[in-house]
Protein backbone atom coordinates (compact mmCIF):
# COMPACT_ATOMS: atom_id res chain seq x y z
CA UNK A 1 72.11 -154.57 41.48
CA UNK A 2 75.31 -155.20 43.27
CA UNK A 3 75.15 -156.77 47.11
CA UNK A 4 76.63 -153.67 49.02
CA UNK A 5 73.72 -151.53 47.48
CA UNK A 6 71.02 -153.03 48.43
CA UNK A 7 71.12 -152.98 52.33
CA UNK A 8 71.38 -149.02 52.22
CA UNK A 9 68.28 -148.75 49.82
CA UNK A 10 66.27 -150.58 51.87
CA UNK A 11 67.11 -148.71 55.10
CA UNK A 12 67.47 -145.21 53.95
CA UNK A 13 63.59 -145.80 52.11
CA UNK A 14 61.88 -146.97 55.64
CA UNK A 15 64.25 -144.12 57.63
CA UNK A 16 62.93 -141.63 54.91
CA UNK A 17 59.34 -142.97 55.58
CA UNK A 18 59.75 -142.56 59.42
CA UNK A 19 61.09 -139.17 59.10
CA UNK A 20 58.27 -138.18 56.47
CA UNK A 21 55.91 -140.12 59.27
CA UNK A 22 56.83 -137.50 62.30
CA UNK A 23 56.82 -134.65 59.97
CA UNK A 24 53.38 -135.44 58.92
CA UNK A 25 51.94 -136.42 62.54
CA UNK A 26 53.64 -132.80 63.57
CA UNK A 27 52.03 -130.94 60.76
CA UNK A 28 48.12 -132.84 61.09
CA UNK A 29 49.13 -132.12 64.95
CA UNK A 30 49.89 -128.55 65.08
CA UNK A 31 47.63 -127.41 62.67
CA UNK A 32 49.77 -124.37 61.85
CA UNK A 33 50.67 -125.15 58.15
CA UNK A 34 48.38 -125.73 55.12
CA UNK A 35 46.50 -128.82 55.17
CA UNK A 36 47.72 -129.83 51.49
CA UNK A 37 51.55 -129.88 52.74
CA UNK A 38 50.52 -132.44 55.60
CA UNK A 39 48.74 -134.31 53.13
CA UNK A 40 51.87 -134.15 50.64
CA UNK A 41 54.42 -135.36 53.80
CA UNK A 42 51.53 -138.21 54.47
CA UNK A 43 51.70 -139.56 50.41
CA UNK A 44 55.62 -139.25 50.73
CA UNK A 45 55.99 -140.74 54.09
CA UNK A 46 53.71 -143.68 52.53
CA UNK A 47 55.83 -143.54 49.55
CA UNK A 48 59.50 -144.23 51.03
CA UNK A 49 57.97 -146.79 53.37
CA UNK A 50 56.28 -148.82 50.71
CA UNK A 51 59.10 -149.09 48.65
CA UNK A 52 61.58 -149.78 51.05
CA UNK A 53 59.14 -152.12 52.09
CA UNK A 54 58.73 -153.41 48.49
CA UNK A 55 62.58 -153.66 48.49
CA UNK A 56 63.44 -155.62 51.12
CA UNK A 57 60.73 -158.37 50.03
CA UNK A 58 62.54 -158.56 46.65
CA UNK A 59 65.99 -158.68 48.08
CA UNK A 60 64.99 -161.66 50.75
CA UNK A 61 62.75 -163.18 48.14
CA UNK A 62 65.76 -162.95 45.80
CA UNK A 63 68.27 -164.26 48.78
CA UNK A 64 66.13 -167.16 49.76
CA UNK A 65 65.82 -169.27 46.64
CA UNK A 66 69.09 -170.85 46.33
CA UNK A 67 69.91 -173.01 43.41
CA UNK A 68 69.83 -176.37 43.62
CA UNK A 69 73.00 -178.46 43.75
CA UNK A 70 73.98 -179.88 40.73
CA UNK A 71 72.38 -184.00 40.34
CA UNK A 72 75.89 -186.06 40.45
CA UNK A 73 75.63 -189.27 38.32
CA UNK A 74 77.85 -192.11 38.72
């Protein structure tokens, strides 16, 4: 996966798990809405975050394990 990619898939994951995240505290809040679509909002909400979560420990996994330098023999 190319560099500039993988800062905006991180981010727009967790933002779509904070969004999901107030749309799911509104609905379990207000009451006035099926249960099931709070509980669908809650598993999507968990969803985004996880994997942008699951993302950006790849990507900085994958960032901080440089190569070594090259042994120079003389």
């Amino acid at each position: 996966m190319s560099a500039h990619m993988k800062r905006p898939l991180v981010w727009l994951n967790l933002v779509n798990g904070g969004i999901f995240g107030i749309v799911t505290a509104m609905r379990f809040g207000f009451g006035d809405e099926p249960l099931w679509m709070a509980w669908f909002t809650l598993m999507a909400a968990v969803s985004f975050t996880a994997t942008g979560l699951g993302y950006l420990y790849r990507f900085r996994k994958q960032q901080g394990s440089p190569a070594a330098p090259p042994e120079q023999s003389e």
